[in-house]
Protein backbone atom coordinates (compact mmCIF):
# COMPACT_ATOMS: atom_id res chain seq x y z
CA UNK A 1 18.83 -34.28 -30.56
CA UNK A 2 16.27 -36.73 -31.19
CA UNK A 3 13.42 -36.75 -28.71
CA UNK A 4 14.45 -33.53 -27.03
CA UNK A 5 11.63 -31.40 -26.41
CA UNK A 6 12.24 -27.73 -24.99
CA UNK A 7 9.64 -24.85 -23.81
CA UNK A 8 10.99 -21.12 -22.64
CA UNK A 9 11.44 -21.50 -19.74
CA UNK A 10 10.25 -18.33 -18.19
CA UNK A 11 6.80 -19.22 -18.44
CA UNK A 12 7.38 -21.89 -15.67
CA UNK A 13 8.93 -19.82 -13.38
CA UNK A 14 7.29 -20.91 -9.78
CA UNK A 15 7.67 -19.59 -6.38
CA UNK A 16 10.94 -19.50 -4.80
CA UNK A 17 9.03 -21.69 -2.08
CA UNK A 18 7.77 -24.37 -3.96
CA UNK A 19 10.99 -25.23 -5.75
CA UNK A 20 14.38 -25.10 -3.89
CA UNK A 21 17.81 -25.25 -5.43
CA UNK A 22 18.30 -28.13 -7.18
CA UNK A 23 21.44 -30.29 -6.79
CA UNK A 24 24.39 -29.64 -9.08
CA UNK A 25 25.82 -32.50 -10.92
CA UNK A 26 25.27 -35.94 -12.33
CA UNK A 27 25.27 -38.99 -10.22
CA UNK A 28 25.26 -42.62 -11.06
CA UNK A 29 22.51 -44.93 -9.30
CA UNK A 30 20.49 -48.32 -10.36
CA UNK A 31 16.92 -49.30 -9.00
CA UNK A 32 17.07 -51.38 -6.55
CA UNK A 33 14.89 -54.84 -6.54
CA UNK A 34 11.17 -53.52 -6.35
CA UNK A 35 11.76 -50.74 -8.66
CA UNK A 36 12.70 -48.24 -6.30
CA UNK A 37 15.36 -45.32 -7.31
CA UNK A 38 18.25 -44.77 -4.91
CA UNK A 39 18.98 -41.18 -4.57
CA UNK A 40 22.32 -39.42 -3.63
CA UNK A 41 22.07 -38.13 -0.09
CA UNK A 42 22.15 -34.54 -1.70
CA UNK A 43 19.00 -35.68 -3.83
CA UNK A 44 17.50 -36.97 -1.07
CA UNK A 45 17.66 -33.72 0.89
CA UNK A 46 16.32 -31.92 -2.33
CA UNK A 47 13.07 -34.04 -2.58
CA UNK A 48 12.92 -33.36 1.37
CA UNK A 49 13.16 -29.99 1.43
CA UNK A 50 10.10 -29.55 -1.58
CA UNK A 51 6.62 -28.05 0.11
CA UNK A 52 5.03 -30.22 -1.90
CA UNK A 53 6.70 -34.16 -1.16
CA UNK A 54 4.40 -35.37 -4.23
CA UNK A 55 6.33 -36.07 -7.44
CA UNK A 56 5.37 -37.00 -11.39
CA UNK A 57 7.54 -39.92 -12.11
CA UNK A 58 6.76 -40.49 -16.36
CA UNK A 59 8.90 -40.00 -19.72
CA UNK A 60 7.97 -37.54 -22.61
CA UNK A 61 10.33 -39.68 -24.87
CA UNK A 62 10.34 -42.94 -23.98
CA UNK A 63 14.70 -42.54 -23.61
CA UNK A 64 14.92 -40.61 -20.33
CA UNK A 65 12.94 -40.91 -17.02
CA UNK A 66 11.56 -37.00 -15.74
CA UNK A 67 10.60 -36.84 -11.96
CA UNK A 68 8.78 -33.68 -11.74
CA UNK A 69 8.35 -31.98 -8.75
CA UNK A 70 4.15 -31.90 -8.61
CA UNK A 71 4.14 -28.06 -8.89
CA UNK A 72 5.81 -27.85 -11.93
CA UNK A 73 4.32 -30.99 -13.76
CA UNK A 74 0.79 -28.92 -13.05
CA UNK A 75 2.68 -26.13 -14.92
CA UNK A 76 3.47 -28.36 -17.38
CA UNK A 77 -0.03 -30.10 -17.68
CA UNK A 78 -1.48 -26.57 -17.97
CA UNK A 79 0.70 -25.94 -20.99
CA UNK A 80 -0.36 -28.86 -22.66
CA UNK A 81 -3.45 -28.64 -22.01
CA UNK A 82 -3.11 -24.95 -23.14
CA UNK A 83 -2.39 -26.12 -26.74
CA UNK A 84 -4.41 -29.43 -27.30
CA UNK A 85 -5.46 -28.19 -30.81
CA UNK A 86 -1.37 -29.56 -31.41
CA UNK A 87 -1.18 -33.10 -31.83
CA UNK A 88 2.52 -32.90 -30.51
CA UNK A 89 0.92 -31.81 -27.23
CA UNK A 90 -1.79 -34.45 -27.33
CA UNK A 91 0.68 -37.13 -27.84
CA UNK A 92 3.27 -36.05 -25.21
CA UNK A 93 0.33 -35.44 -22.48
CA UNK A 94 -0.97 -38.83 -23.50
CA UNK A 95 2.15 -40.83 -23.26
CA UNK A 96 3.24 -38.54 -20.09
CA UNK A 97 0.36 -40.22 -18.42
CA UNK A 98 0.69 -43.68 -19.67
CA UNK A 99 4.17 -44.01 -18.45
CA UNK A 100 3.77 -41.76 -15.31
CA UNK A 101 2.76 -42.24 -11.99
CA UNK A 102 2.16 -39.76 -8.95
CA UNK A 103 4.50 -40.82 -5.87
CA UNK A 104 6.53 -39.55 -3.27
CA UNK A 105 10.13 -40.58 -1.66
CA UNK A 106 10.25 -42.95 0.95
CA UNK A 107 12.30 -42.40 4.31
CA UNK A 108 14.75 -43.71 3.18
CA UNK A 109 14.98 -41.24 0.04
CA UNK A 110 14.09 -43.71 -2.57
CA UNK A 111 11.34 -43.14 -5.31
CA UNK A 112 9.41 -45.58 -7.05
CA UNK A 113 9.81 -45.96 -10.89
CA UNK A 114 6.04 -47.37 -12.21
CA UNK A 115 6.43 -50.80 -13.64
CA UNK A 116 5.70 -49.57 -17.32
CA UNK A 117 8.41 -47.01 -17.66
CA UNK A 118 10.79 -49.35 -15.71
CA UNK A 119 10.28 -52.03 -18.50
CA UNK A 120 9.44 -49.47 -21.43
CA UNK A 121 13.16 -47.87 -20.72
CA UNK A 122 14.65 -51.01 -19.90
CA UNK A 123 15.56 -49.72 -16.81
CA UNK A 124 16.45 -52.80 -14.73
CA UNK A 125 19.60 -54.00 -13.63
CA UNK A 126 21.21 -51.19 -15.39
CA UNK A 127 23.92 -48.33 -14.26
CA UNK A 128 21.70 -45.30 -14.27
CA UNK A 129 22.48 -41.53 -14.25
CA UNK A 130 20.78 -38.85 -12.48
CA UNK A 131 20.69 -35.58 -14.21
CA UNK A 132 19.33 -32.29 -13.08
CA UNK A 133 17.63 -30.08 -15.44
CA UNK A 134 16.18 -26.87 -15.05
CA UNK A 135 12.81 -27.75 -12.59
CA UNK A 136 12.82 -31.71 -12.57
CA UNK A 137 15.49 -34.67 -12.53
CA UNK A 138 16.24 -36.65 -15.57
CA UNK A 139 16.94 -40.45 -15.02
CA UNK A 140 19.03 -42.13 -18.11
CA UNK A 141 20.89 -45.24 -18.61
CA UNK A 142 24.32 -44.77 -18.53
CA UNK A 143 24.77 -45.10 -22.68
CA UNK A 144 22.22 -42.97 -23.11
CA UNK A 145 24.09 -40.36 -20.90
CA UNK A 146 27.42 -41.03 -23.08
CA UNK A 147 25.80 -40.32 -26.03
CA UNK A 148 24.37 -37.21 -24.55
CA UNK A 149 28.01 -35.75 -23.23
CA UNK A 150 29.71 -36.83 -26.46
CA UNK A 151 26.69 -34.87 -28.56
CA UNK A 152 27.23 -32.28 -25.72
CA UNK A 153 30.93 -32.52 -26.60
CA UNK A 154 31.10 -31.47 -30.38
CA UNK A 155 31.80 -28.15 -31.80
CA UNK A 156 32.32 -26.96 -27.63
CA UNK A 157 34.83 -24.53 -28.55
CA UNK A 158 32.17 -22.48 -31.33
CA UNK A 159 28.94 -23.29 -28.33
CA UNK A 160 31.45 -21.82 -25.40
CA UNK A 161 32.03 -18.91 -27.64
CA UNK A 162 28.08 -18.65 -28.34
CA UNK A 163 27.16 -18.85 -25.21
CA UNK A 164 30.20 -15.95 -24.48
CA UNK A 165 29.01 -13.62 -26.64
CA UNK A 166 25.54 -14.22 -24.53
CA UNK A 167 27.17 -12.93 -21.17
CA UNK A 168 28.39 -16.89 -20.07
CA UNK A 169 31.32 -15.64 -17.60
């Protein structure tokens, strides 16, 4: 897929504490007239319930939005920074902090998109979808999330069967 970037996983694994369950399933939202995301109550209580209430709000490829809770974006800084002698790393921890912004949800569970990526992604006045993923929340237009289920979509019956032989139950 182009623009997907992937890391093991394991080597992020954080404390139980700092990173409660995320939600399960996708949600559609828009931002509302000063930028601001408008979470799902179940969101909402997510974001609530971190230790930390400070997010990352940026995009590593200038498609999707990533809001990072801010333990795991210093996990992920660390890896970057961990392999600067890679360009690829250089250029995604540059453009992760050109597009991205430090912020927190409000009371009334909405977060703040920074005026670059908002514009960048064309995110305005669009149908957006919220996507959890692993340790962070992607934010896509609604196309973009189309084109990711019908990608998602092809050859399911040989990835199901993959993923079987794996131990998928």
């Amino acid at each position: 897929m182009v623009g997907e970037w992937s890391v093991n996983v394991q080597q992020f694994a954080a404390p139980p504490q700092l990173l409660p369950e995320l939600p399960d399933g996708s949600y559609r939202t828009r931002l509302d007239d000063r930028g601001r995301l408008r979470l799902p109550q179940t969101f909402s209580r997510y974001f609530d319930s971190l230790v930390e209430k400070k997010l990352f709000v940026t995009s590593l490829d200038a498609v999707t939005v990533r809001i990072y809770p801010i333990a795991v974006w210093r996990q992920m800084r660390q890896f970057l920074a961990e392999h600067h002698e890679d360009p690829v790393a250089a250029d995604l921890l540059f453009l992760a902090n050109h597009y991205g912004a430090n912020t927190e949800p409000d009371p009334q569970g909405r977060i703040l998109i920074h005026e670059d990526l908002r514009r960048a992604l064309s995110l305005e006045n669009r149908q957006l979808m919220l996507v959890p993923w692993i340790w962070r929340v992607d934010v896509m237009p609604e196309d973009v999330y189309e084109a990711r289920r019908a990608a998602a979509q092809q050859d399911l019956t040989a990835k199901l069967a993959r993923m079987t032989a794996k131990g998928l139950r």
